[in-house]
N, C-alpha and C. Protein backbone atom coordinates (compact mmCIF):
# COMPACT_ATOMS: atom_id res chain seq x y z
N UNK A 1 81.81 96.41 -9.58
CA UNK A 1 80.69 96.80 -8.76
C UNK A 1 81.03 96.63 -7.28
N UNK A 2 81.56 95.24 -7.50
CA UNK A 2 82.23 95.13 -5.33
C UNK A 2 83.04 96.17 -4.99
N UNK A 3 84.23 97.05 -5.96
CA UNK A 3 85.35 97.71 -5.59
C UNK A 3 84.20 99.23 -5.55
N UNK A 4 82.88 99.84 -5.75
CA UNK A 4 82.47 100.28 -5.79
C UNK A 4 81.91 100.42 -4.31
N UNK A 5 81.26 99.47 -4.54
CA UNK A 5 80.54 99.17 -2.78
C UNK A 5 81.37 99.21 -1.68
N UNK A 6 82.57 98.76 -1.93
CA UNK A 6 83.72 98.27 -0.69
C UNK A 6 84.40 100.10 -1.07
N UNK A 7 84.29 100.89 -1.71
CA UNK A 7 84.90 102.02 -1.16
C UNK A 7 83.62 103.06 -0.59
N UNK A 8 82.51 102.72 -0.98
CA UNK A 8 81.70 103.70 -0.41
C UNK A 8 81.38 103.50 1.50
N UNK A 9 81.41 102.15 1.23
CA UNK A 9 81.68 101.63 3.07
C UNK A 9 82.99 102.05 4.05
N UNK A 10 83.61 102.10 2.91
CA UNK A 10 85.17 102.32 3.61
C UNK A 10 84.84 103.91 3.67
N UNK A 11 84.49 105.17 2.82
CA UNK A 11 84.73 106.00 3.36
C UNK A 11 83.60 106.89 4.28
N UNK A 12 82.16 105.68 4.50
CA UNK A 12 81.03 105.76 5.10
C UNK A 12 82.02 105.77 6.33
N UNK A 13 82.49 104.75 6.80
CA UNK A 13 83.34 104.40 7.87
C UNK A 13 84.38 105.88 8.25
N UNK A 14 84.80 106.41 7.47
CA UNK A 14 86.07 107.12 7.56
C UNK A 14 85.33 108.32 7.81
N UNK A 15 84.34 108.53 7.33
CA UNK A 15 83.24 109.88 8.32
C UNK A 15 82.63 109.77 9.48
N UNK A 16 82.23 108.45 9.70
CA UNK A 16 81.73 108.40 11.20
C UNK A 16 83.32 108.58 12.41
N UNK A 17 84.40 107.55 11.85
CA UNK A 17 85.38 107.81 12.59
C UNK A 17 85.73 109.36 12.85
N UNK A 18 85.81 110.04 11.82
CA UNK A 18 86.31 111.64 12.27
C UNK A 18 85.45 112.18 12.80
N UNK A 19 83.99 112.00 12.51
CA UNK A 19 83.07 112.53 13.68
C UNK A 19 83.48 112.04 15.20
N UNK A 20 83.48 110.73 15.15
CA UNK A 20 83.69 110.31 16.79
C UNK A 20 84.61 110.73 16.90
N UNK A 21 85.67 111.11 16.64
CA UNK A 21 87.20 111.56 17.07
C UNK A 21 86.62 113.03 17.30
N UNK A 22 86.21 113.69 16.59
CA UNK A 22 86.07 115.36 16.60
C UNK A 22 85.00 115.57 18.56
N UNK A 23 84.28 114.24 17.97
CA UNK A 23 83.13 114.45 19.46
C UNK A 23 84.33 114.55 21.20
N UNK A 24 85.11 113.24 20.74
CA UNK A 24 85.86 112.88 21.46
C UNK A 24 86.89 114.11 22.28
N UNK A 25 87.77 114.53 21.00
CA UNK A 25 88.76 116.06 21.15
C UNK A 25 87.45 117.19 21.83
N UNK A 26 86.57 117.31 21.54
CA UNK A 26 85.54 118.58 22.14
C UNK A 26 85.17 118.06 23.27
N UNK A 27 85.18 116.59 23.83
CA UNK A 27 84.97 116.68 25.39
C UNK A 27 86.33 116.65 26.31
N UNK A 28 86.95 116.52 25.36
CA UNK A 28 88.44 116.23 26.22
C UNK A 28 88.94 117.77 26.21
N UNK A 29 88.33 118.82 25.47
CA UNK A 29 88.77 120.14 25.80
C UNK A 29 88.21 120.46 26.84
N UNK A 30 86.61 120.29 26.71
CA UNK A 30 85.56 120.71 27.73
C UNK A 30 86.43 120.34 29.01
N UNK A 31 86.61 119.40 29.60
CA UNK A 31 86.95 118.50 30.69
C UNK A 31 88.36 119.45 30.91
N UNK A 32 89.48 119.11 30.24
CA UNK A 32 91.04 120.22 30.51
C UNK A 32 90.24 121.43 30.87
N UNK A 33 89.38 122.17 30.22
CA UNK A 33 89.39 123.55 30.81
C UNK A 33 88.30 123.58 32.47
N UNK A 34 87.58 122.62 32.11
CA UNK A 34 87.01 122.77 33.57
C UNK A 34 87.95 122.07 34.71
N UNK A 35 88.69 121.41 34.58
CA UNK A 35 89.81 120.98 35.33
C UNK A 35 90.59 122.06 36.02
N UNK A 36 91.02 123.08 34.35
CA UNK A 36 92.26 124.37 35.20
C UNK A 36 91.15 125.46 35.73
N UNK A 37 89.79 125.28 35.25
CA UNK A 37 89.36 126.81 36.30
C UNK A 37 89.05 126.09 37.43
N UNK A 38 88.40 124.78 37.82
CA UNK A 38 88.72 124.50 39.29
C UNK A 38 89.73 124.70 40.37
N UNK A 39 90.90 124.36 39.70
CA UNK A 39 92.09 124.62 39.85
C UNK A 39 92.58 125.72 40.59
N UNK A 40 92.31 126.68 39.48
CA UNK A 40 92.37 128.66 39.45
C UNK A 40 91.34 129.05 40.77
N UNK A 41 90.31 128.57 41.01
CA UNK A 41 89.40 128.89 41.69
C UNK A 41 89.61 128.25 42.99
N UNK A 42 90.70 127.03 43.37
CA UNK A 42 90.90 126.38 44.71
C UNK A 42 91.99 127.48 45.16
N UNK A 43 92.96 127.93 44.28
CA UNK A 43 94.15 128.83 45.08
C UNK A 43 93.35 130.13 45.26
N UNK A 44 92.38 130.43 44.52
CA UNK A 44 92.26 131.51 44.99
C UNK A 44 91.34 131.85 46.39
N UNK A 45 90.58 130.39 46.33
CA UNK A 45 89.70 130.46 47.73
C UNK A 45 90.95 129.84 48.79
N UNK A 46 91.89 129.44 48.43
CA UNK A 46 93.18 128.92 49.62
C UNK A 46 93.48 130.60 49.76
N UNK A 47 93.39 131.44 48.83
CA UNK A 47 94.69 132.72 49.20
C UNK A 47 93.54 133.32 50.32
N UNK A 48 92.27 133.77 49.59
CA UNK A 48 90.67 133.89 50.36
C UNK A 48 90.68 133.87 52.09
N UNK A 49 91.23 132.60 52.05
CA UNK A 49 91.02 131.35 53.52
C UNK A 49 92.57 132.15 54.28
N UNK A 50 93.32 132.21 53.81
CA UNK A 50 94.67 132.48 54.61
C UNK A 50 94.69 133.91 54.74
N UNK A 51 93.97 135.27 54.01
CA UNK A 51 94.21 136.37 54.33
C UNK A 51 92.81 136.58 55.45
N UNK A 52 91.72 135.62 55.35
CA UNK A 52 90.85 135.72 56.74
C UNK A 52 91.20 135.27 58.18
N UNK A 53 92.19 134.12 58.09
CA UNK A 53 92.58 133.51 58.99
C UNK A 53 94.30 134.71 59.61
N UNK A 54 94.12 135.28 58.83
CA UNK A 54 95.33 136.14 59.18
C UNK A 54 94.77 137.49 59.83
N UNK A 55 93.68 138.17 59.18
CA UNK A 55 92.84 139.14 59.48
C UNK A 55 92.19 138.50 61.25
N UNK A 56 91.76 137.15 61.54
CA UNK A 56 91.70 137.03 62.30
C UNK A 56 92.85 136.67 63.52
N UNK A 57 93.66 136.42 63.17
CA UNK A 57 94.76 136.63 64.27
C UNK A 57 94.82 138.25 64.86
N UNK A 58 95.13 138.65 64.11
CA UNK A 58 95.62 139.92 64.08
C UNK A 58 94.12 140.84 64.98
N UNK A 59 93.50 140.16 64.74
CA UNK A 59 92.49 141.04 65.66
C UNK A 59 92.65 140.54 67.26
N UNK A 60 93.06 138.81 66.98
CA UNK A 60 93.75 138.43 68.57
C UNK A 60 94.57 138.98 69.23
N UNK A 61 95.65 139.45 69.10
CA UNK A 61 96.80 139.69 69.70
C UNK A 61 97.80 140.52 68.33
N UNK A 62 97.84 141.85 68.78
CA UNK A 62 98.20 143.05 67.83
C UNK A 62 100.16 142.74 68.71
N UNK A 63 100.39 141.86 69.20
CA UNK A 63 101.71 142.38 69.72
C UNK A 63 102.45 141.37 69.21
N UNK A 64 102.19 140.21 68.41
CA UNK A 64 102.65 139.29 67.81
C UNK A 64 103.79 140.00 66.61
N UNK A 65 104.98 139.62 66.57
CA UNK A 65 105.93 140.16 65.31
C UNK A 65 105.56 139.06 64.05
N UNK A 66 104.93 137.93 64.28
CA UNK A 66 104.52 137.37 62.63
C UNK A 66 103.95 136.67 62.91
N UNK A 67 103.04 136.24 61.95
CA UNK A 67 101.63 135.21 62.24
C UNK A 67 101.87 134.50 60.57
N UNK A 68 101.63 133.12 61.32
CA UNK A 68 101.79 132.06 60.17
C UNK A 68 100.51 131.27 60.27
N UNK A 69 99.73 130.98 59.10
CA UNK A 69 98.56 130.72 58.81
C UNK A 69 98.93 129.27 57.77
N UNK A 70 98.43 128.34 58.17
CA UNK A 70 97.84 127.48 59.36
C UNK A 70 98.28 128.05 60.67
N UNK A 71 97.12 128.70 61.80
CA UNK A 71 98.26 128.70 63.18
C UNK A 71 98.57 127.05 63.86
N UNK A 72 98.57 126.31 63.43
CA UNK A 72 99.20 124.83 63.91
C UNK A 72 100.33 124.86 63.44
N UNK A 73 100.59 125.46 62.18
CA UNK A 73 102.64 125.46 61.63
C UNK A 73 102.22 124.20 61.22
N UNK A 74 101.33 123.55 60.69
CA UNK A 74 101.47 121.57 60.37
C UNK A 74 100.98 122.21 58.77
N UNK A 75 101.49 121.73 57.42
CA UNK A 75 100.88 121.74 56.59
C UNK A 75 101.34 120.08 55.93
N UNK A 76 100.13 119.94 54.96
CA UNK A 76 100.02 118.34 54.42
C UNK A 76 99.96 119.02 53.28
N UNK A 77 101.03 118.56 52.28
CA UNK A 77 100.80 118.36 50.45
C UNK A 77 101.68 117.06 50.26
N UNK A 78 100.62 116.21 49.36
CA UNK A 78 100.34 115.38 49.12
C UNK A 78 101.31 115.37 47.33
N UNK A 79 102.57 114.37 47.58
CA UNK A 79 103.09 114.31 46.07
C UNK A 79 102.65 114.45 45.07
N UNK A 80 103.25 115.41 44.18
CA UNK A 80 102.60 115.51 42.51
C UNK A 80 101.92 116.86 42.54
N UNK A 81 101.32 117.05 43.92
CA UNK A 81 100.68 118.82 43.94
C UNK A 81 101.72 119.89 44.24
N UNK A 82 101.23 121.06 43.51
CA UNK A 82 102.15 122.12 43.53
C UNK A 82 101.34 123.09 44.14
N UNK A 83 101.45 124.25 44.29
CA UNK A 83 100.83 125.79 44.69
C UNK A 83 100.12 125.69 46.16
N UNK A 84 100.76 124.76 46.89
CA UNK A 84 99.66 124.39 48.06
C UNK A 84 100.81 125.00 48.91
N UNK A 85 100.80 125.36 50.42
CA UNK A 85 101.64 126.13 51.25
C UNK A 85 101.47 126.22 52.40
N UNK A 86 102.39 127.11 52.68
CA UNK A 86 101.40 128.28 54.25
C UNK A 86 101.44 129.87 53.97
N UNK A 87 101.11 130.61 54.75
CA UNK A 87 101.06 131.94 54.43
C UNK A 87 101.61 132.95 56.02
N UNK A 88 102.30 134.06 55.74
CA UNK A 88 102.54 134.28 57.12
C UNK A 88 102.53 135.90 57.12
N UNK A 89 102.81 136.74 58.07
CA UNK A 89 102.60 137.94 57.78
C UNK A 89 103.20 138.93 58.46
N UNK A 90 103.81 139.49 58.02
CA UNK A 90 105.15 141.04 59.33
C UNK A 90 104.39 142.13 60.11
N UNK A 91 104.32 142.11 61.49
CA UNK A 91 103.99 143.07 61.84
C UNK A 91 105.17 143.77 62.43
N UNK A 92 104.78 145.19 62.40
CA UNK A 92 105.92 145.98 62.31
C UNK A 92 105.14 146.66 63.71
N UNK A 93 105.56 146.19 64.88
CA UNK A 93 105.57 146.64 66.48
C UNK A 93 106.21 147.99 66.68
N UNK A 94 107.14 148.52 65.78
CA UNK A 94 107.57 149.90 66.01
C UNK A 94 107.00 151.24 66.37
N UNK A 95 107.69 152.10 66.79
CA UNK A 95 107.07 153.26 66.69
C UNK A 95 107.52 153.94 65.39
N UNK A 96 108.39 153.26 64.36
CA UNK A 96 108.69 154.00 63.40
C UNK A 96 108.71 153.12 61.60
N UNK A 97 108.26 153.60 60.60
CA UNK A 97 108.38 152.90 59.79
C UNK A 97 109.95 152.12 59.84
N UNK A 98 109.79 150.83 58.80
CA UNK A 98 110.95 149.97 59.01
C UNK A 98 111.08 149.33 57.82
N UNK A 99 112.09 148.76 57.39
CA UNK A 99 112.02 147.86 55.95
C UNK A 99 112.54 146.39 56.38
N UNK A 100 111.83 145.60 55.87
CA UNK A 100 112.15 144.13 56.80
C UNK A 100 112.77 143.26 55.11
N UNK A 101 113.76 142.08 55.95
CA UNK A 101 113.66 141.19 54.49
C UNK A 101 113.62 139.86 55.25
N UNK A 102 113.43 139.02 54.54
CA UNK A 102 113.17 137.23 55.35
C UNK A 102 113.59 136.59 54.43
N UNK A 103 113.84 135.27 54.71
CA UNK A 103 114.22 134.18 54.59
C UNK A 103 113.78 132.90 54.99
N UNK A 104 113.85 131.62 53.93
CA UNK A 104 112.73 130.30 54.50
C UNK A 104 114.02 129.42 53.97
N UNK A 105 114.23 128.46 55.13
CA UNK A 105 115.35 127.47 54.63
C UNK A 105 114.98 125.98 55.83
N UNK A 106 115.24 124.80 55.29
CA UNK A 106 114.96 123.96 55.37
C UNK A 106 115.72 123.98 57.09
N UNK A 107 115.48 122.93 58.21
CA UNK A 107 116.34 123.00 59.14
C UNK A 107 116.44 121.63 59.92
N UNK A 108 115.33 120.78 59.05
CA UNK A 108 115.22 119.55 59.65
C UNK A 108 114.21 118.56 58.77
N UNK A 109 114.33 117.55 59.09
CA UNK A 109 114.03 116.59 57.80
C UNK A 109 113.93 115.21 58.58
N UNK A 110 112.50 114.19 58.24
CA UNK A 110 112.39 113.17 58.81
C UNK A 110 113.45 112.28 58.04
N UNK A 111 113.73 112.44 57.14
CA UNK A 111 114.11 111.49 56.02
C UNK A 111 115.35 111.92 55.53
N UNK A 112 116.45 112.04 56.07
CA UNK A 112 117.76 112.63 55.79
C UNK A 112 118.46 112.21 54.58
N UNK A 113 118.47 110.38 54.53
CA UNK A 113 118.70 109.64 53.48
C UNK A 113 118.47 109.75 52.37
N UNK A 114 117.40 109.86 52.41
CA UNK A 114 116.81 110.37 50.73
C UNK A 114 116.08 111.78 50.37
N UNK A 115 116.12 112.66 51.51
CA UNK A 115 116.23 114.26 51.17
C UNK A 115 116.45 114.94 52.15
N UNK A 116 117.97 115.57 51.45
CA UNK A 116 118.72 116.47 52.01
C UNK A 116 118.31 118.07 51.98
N UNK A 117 118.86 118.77 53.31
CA UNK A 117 118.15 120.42 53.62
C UNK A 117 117.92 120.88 52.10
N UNK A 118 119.29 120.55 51.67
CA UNK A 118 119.29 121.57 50.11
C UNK A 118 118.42 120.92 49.49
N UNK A 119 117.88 120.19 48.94
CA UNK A 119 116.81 119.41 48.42
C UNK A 119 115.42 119.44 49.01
N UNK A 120 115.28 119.71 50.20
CA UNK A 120 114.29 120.32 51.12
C UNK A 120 113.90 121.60 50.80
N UNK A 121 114.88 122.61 50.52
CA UNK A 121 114.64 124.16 50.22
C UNK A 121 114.29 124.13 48.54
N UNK A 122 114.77 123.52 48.05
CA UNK A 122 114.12 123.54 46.50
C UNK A 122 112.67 122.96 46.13
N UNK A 123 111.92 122.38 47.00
CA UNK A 123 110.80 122.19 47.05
C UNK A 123 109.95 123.55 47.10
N UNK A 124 110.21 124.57 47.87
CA UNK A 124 109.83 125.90 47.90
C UNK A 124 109.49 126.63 46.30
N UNK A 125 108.52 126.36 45.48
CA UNK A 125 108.24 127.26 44.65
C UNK A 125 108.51 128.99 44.35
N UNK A 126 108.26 129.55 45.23
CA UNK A 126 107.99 131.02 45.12
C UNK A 126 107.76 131.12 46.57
N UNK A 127 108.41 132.42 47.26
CA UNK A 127 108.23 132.78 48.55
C UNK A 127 109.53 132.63 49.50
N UNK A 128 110.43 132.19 48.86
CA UNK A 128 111.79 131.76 49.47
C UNK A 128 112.29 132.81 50.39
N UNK A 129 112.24 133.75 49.72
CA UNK A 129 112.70 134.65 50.39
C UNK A 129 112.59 136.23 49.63
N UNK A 130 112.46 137.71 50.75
CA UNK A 130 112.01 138.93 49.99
C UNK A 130 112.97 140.03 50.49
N UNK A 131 113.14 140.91 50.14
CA UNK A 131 113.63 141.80 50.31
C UNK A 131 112.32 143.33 50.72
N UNK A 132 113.37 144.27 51.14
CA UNK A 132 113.33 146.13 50.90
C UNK A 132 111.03 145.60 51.33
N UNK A 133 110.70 145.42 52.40
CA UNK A 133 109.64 144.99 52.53
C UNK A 133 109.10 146.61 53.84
N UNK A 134 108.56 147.54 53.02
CA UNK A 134 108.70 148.30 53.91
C UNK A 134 107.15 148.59 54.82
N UNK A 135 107.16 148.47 56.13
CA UNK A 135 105.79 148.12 57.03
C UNK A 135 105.93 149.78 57.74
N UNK A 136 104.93 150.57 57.52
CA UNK A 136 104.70 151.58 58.24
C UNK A 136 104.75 151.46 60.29
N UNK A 137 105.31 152.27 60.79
CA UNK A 137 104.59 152.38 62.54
C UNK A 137 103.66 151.46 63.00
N UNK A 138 103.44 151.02 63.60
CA UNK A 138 102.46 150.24 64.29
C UNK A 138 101.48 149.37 63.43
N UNK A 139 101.48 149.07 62.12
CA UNK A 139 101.07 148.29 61.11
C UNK A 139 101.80 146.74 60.63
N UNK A 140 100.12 146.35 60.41
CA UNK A 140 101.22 144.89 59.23
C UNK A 140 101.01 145.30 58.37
N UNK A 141 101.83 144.08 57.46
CA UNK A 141 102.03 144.35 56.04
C UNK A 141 100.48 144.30 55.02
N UNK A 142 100.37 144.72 53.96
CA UNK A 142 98.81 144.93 53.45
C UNK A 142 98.57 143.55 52.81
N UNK A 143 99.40 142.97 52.47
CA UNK A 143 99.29 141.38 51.72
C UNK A 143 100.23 140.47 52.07
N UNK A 144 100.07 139.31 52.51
CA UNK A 144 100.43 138.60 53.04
C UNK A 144 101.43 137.50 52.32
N UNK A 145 102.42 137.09 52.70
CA UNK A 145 103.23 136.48 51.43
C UNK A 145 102.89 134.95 51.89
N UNK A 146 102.70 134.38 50.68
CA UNK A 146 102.64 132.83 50.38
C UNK A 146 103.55 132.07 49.73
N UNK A 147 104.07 130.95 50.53
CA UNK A 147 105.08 129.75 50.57
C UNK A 147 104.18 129.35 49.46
N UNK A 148 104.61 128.96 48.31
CA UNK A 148 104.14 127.84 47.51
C UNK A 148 105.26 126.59 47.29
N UNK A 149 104.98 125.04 47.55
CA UNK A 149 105.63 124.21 48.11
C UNK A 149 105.35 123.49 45.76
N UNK A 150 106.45 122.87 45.26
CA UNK A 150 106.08 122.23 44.14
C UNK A 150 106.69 120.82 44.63
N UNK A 151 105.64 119.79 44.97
CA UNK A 151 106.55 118.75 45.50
C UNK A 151 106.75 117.28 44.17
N UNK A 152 107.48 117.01 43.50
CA UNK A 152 107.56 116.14 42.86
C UNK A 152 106.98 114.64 42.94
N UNK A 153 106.49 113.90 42.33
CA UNK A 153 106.18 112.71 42.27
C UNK A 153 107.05 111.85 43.24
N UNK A 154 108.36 112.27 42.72
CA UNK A 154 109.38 110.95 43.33
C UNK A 154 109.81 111.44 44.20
N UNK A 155 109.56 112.34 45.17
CA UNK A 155 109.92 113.08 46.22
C UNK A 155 109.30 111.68 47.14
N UNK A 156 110.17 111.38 48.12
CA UNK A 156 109.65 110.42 49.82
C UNK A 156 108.47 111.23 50.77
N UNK A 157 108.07 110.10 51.05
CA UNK A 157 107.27 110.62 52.15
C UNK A 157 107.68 110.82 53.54
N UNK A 158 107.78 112.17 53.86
CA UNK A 158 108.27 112.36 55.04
C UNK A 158 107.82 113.80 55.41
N UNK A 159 108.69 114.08 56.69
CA UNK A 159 108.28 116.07 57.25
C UNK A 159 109.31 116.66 56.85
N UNK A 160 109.44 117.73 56.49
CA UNK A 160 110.77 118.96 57.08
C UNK A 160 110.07 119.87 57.87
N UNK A 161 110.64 120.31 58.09
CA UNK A 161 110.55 121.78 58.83
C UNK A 161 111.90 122.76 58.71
N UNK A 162 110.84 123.75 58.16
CA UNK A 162 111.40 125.25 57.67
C UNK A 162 111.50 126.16 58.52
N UNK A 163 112.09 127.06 58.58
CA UNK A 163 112.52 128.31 59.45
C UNK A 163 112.26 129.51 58.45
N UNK A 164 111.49 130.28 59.31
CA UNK A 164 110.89 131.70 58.59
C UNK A 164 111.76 132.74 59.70
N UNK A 165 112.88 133.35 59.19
CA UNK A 165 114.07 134.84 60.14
C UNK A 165 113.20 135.54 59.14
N UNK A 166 112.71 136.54 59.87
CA UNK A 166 112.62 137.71 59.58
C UNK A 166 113.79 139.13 60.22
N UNK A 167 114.30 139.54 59.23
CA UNK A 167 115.13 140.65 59.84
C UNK A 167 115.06 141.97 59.49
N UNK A 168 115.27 143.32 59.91
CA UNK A 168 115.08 144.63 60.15
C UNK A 168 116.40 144.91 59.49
N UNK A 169 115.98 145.30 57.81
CA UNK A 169 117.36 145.89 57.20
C UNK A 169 117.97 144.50 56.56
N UNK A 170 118.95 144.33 56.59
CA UNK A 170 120.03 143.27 56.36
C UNK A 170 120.27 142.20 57.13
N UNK A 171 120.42 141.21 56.70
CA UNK A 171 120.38 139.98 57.64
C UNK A 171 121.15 139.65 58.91
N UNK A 172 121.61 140.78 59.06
CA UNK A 172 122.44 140.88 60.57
C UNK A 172 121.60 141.45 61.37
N UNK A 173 120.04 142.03 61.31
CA UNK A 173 119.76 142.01 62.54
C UNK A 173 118.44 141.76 62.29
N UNK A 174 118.24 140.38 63.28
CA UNK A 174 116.73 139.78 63.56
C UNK A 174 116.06 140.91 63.94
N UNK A 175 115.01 140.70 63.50
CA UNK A 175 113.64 141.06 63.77
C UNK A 175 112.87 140.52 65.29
N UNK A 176 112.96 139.29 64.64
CA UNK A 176 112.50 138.08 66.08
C UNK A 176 112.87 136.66 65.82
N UNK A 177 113.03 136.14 66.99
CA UNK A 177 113.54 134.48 66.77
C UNK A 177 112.79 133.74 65.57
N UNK A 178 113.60 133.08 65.16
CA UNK A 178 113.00 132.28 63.57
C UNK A 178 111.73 132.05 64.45
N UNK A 179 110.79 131.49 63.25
CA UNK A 179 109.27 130.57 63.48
C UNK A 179 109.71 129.43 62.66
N UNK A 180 109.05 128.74 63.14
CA UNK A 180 109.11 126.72 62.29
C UNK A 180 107.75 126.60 61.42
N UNK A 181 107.50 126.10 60.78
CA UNK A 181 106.56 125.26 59.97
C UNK A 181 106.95 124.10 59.57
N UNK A 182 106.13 122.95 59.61
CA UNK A 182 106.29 122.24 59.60
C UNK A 182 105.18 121.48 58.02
N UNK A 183 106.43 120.76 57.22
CA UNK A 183 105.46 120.49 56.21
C UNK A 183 105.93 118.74 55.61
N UNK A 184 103.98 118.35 56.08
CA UNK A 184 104.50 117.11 56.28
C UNK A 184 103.81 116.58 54.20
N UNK A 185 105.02 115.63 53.71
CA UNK A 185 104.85 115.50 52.74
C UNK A 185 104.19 114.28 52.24
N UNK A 186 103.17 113.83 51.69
CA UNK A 186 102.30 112.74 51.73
C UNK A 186 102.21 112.05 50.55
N UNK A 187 102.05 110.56 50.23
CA UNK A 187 101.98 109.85 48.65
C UNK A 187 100.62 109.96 48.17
């Protein structure tokens, strides 16, 4: 009669547990997915924020050859975050269509010791560099390209600063003197 009682408790027990576990897994989904559409929804109001802030340059001063958004050139990402950046944009001052390509490479570094240029430029996610970029006569480009920075956990806290050449054709002939950004990296 006890081995009776002592299994109906035991598997009374063994249904409430898989309920609380099942409750448990359905908020811990809830929570992951509202996590990544926050997420989805911060880059896209960052991309939002950088093609207005670019739209507004460009209504400043039409004689500028590239506009980099932050206009301070200072950006802060904070270790462990990825997809965070700057954004910048080609205007093509010509009187004639042109095909531009660029390049982003590290050129200076608070922290030499423990990260080097080449280790500086691999932080760069996507945006490194483009090719065959072709800008009509007296136009910028229609979308604006974005630096995405993936900075590792164990990455130091310190600045680099990057160099954005833009050049006309092949990398033998500038466009206009590099631009700097500066990206300071935070714990």
């Amino acid at each position: 009669m006890s081995n009776k009682k002592a299994a109906m408790e035991m598997s009374v027990g063994t249904i409430v547990t898989i309920v609380l576990l099942m409750t448990v897994l359905t908020l811990g989904v809830i929570l992951v997915k509202t996590i990544f559409r926050g997420a989805t929804e911060s880059v896209g109001l960052t991309d939002k924020a950088v093609k207005d802030q670019i739209n507004k340059l460009f209504s400043e001063d039409k004689t500028k050859k590239i506009y980099v958004v932050p206009p301070s050139r200072q950006v802060e990402i904070k270790k462990g975050i990825s997809n965070l950046g700057f954004g910048f944009l080609i205007n093509n001052v010509d009187s004639e269509s042109r095909s531009f390509s660029y390049e982003i490479e590290a050129i200076e570094t608070s922290c030499p010791n423990s990260m080097s240029l080449a280790n500086a430029d691999k932080l760069i996610a996507l945006g490194r560099q483009g090719n065959n970029i072709v800008i009509p006569a007296d136009s910028k480009m229609e979308d604006e390209i974005f630096v995405r920075f993936e900075i590792p956990d164990i990455s130091p806290a310190c600045q680099v600063r990057y160099q954005i050449q833009v050049f006309v054709g092949g990398k033998s002939n500038p466009y206009t003197s590099p631009v700097q950004v500066d990206v300071n990296i935070v714990g």
